[in-house]
Protein backbone atom coordinates (compact mmCIF):
# COMPACT_ATOMS: atom_id res chain seq x y z
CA UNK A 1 46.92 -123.49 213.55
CA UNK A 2 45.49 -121.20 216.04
CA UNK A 3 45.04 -123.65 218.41
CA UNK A 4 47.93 -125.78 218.15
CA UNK A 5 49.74 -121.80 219.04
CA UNK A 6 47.54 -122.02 222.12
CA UNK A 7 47.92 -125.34 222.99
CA UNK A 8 51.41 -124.60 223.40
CA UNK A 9 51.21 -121.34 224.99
CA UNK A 10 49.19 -123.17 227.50
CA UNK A 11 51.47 -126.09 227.99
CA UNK A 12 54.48 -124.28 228.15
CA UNK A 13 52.66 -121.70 231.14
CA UNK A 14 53.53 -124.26 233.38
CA UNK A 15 57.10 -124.36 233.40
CA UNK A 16 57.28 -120.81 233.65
CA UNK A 17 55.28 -120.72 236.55
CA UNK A 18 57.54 -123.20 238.67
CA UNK A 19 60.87 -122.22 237.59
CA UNK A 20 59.60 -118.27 238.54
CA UNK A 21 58.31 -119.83 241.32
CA UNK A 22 61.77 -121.17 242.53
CA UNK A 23 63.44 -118.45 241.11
CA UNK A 24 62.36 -115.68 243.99
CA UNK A 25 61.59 -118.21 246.41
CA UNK A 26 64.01 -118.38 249.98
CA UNK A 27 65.37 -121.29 249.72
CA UNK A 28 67.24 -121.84 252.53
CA UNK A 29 65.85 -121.63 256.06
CA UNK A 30 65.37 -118.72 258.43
CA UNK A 31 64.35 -119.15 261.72
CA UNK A 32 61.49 -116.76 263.47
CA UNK A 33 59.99 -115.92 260.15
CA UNK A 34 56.66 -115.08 261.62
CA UNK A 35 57.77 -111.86 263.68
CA UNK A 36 59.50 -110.50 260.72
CA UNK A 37 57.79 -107.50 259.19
CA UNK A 38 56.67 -107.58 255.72
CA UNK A 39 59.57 -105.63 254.79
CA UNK A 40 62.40 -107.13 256.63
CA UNK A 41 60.84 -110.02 253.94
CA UNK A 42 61.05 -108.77 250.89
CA UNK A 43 64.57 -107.49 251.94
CA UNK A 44 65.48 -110.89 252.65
CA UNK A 45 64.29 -112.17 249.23
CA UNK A 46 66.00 -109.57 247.34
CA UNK A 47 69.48 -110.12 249.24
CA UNK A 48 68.69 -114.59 249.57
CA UNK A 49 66.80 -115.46 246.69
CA UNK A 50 68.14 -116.37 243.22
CA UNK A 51 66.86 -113.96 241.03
CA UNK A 52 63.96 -112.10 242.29
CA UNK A 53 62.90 -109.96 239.44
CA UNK A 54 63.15 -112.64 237.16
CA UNK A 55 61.19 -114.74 239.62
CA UNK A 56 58.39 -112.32 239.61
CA UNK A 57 58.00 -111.28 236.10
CA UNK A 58 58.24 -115.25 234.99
CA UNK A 59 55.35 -115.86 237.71
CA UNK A 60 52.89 -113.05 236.60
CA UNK A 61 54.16 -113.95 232.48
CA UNK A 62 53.04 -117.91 233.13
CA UNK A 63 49.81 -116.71 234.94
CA UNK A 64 48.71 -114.28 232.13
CA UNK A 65 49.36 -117.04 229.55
CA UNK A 66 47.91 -119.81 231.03
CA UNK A 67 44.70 -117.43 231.57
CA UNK A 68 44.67 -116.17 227.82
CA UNK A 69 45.47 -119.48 226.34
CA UNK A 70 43.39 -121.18 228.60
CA UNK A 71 40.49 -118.80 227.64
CA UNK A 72 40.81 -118.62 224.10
CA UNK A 73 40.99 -122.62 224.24
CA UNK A 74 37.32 -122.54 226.45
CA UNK A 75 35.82 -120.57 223.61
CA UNK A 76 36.85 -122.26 220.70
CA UNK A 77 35.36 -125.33 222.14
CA UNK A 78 31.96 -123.43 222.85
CA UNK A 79 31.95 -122.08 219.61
CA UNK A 80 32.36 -125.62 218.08
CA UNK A 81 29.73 -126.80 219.86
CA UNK A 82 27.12 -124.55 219.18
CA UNK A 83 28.56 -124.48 215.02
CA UNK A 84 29.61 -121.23 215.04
């Protein structure tokens, strides 16, 4: 059961990555955007991008399940292995 929950968590990581991903990306074009400042940036995403916040937490959310589940899903298999 465990590892179905896991499974899961790990497939559905994915999605969450990409739409946060899109979500505080720029996604129309800016011209010169190598002599902006790092701040004049994240200004611009704020004011530009769909939902920045959301973007974010969704992005570092996907990452931190697709590292648990992805973990927990490495050890099970090691343990089985070995007959743990």
């Amino acid at each position: 059961m465990k590892k179905k929950i896991a499974k899961g968590l790990l497939l559905s990581s994915f999605p969450i990555v990409v739409i946060g991903y899109f979500l505080q990306t720029i996604l129309i074009p800016i011209q010169d955007f190598n002599t902006l400042t790092k701040e004049e940036i994240k200004k611009i995403q704020l004011d530009v991008a769909i939902n920045y916040p959301l973007g974010t937490f969704m992005l570092y959310v996907g990452g931190i399940l697709f590292l648990f589940s992805s973990t927990y899903l490495v050890i099970t298999k090691c343990r089985n292995k070995k007959g743990i």
